[in-house]
C-alpha atoms as a PDB file:
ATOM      1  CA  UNK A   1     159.561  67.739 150.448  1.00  0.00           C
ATOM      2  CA  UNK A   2     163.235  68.361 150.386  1.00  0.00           C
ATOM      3  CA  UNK A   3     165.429  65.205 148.995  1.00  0.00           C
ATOM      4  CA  UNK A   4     169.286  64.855 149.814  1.00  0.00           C
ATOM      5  CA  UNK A   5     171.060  64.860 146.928  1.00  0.00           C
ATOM      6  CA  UNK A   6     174.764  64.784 146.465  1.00  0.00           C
ATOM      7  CA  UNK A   7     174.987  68.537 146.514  1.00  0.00           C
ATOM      8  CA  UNK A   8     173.147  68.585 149.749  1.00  0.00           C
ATOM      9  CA  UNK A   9     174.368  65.894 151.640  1.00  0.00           C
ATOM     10  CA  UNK A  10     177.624  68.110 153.248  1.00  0.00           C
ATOM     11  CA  UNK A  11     175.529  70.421 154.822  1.00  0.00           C
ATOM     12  CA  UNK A  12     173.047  67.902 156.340  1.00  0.00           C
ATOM     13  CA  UNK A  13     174.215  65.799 159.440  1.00  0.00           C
ATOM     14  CA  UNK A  14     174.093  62.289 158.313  1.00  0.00           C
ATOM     15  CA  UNK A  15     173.252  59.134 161.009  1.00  0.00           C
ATOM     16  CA  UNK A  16     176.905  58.968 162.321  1.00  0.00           C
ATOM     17  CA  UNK A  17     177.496  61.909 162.895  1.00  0.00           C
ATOM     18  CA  UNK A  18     174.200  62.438 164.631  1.00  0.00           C
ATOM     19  CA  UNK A  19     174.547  60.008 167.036  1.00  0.00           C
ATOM     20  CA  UNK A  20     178.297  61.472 167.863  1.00  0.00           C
ATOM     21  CA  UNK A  21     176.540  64.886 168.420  1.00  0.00           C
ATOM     22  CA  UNK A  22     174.307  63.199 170.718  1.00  0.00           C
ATOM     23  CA  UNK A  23     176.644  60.887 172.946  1.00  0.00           C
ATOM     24  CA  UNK A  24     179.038  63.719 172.917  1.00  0.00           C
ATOM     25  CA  UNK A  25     176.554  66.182 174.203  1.00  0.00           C
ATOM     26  CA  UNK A  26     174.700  63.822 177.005  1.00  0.00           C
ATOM     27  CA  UNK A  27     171.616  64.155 174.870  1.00  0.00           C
ATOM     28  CA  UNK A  28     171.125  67.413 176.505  1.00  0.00           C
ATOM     29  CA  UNK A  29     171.236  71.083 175.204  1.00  0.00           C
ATOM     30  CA  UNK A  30     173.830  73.362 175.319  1.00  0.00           C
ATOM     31  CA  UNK A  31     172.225  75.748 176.242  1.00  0.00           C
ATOM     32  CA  UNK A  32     169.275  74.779 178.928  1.00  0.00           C
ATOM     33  CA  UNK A  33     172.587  73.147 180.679  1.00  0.00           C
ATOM     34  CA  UNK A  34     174.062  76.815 181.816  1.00  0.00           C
ATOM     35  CA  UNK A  35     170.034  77.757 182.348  1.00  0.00           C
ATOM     36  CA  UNK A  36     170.234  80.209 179.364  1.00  0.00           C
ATOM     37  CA  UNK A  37     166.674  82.363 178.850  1.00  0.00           C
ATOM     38  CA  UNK A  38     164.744  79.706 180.671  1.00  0.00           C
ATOM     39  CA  UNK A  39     161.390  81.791 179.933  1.00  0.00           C
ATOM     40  CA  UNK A  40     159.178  79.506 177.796  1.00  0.00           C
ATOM     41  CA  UNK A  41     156.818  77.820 179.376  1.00  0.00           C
ATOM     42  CA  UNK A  42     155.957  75.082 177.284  1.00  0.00           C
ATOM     43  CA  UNK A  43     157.992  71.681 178.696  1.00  0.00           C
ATOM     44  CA  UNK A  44     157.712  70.067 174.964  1.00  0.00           C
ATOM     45  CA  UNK A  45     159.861  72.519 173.708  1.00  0.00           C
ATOM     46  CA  UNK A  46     162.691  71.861 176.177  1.00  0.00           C
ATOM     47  CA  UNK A  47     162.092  67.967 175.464  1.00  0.00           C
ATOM     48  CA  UNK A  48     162.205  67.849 171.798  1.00  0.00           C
ATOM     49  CA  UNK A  49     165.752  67.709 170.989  1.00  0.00           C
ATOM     50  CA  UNK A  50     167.474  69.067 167.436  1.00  0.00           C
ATOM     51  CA  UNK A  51     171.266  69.253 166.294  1.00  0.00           C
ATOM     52  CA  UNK A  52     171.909  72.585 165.741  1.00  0.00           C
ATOM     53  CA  UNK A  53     174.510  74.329 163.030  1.00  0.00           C
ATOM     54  CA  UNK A  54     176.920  76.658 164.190  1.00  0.00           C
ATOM     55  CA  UNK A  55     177.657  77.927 160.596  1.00  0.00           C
ATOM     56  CA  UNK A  56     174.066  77.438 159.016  1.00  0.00           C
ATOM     57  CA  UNK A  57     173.580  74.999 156.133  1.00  0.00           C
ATOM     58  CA  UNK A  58     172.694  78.077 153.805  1.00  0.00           C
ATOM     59  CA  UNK A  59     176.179  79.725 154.557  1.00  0.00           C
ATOM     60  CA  UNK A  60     177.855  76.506 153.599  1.00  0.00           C
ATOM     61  CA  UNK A  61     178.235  75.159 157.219  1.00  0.00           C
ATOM     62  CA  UNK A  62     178.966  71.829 156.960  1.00  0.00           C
ATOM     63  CA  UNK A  63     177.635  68.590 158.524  1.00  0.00           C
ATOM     64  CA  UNK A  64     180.367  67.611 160.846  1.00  0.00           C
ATOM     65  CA  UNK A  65     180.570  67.259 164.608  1.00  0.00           C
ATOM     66  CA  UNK A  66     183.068  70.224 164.753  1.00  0.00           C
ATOM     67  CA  UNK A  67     179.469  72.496 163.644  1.00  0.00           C
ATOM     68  CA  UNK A  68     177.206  71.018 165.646  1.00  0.00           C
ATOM     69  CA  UNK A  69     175.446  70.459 168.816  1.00  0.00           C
ATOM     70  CA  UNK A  70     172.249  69.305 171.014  1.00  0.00           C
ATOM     71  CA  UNK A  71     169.509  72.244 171.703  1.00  0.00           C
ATOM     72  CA  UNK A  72     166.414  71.740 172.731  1.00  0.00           C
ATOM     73  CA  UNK A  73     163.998  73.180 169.999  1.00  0.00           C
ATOM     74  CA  UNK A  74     163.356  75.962 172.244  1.00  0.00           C
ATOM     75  CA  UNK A  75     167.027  77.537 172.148  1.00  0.00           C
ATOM     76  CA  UNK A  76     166.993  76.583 168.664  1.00  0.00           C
ATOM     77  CA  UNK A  77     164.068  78.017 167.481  1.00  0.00           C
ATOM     78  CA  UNK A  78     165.651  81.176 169.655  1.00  0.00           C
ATOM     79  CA  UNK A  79     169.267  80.460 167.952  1.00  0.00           C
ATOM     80  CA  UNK A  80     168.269  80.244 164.207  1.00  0.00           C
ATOM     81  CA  UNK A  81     165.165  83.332 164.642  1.00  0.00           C
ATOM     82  CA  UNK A  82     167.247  85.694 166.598  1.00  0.00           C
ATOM     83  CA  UNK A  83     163.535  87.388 167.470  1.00  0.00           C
ATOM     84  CA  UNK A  84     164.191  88.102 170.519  1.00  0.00           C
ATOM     85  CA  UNK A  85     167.859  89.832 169.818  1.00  0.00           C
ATOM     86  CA  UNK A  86     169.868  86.563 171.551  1.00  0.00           C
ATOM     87  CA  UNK A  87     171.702  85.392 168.335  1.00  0.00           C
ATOM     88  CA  UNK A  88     175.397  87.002 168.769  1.00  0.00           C
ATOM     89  CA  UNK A  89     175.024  86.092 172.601  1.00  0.00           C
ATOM     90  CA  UNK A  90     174.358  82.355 172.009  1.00  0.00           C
ATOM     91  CA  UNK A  91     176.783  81.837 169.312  1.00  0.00           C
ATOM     92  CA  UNK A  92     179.889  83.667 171.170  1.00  0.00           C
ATOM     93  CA  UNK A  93     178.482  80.472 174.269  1.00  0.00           C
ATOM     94  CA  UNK A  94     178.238  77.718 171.236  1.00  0.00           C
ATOM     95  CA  UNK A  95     181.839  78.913 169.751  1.00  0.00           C
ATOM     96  CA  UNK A  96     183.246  78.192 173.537  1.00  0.00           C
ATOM     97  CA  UNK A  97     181.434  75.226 173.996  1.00  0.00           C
ATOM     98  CA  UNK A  98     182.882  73.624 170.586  1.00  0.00           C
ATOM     99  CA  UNK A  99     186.195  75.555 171.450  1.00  0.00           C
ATOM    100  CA  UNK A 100     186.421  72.785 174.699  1.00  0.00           C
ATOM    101  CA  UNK A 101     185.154  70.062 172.807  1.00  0.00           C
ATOM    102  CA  UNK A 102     187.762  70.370 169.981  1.00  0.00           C
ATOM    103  CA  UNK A 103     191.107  71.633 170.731  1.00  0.00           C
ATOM    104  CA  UNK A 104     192.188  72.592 167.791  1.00  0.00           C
ATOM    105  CA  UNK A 105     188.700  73.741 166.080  1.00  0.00           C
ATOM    106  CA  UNK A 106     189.268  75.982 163.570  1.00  0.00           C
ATOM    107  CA  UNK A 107     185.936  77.870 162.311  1.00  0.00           C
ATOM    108  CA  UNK A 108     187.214  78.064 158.646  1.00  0.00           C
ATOM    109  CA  UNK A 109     187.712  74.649 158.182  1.00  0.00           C
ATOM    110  CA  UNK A 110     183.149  74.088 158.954  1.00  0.00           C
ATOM    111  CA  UNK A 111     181.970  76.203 155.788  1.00  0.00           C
ATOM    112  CA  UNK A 112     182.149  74.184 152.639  1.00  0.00           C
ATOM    113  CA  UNK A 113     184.670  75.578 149.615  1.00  0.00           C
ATOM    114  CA  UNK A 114     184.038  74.695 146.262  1.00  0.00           C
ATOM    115  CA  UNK A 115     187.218  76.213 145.043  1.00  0.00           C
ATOM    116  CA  UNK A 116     189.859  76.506 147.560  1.00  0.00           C
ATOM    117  CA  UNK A 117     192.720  78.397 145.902  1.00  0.00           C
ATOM    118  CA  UNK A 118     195.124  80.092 147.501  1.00  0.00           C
ATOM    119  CA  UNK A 119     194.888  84.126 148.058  1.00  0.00           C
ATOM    120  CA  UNK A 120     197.907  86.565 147.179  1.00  0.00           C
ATOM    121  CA  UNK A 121     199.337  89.185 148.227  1.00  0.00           C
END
């Protein structure tokens, strides 16, 4: 079993921010609302709902509304495997998505930086 630990805990999406995901979002995924890859034909798997990463935990996404969203755990499991070659497609359609929910997101500012000096030259 994985604990949170302080470490940890910026990556994760704690209670609040959760339940901002979800209100924001309708509940619903992303992704089943356009219809995307609609194939599967198990109904739990369009049920169960997860909040998906945009920039993954282990790339130092962080745990903030601004890098998240709803998916059913269909398009996530699809999303996060990239089996079936749908990866690049679905994150160029979550990018937008968060693009119109945020004005001014900014991609850089979702991966965590330890040491944030400034580059020269």
């Amino acid at each position: 079993m994985q604990y949170r630990t302080r470490k940890n805990m910026k990556f994760q999406f704690d209670e609040e921010t959760r339940r901002t995901i979800y209100y924001r979002d309708d509940e619903s995924c992303i992704f089943c609302r356009w219809q995307y890859h609609m194939e599967n034909k198990d109904p739990m798997l369009y049920r169960t709902k997860d909040i998906m990463h945009y920039i993954n935990k282990s790339q130092g996404g962080l745990g903030v509304p601004q890098n998240g969203a709803v998916g059913c755990r269909y398009h996530h499991m699809l999303l996060d495997n990239g089996s079936k070659g749908l990866r690049s497609e679905m994150i160029v359609i979550f990018k937008e998505y968060l693009m119109q929910q945020y004005p001014d997101w900014n991609e850089d500012e979702l991966r965590y930086k330890k040491w944030n000096f400034p580059t020269f030259g």
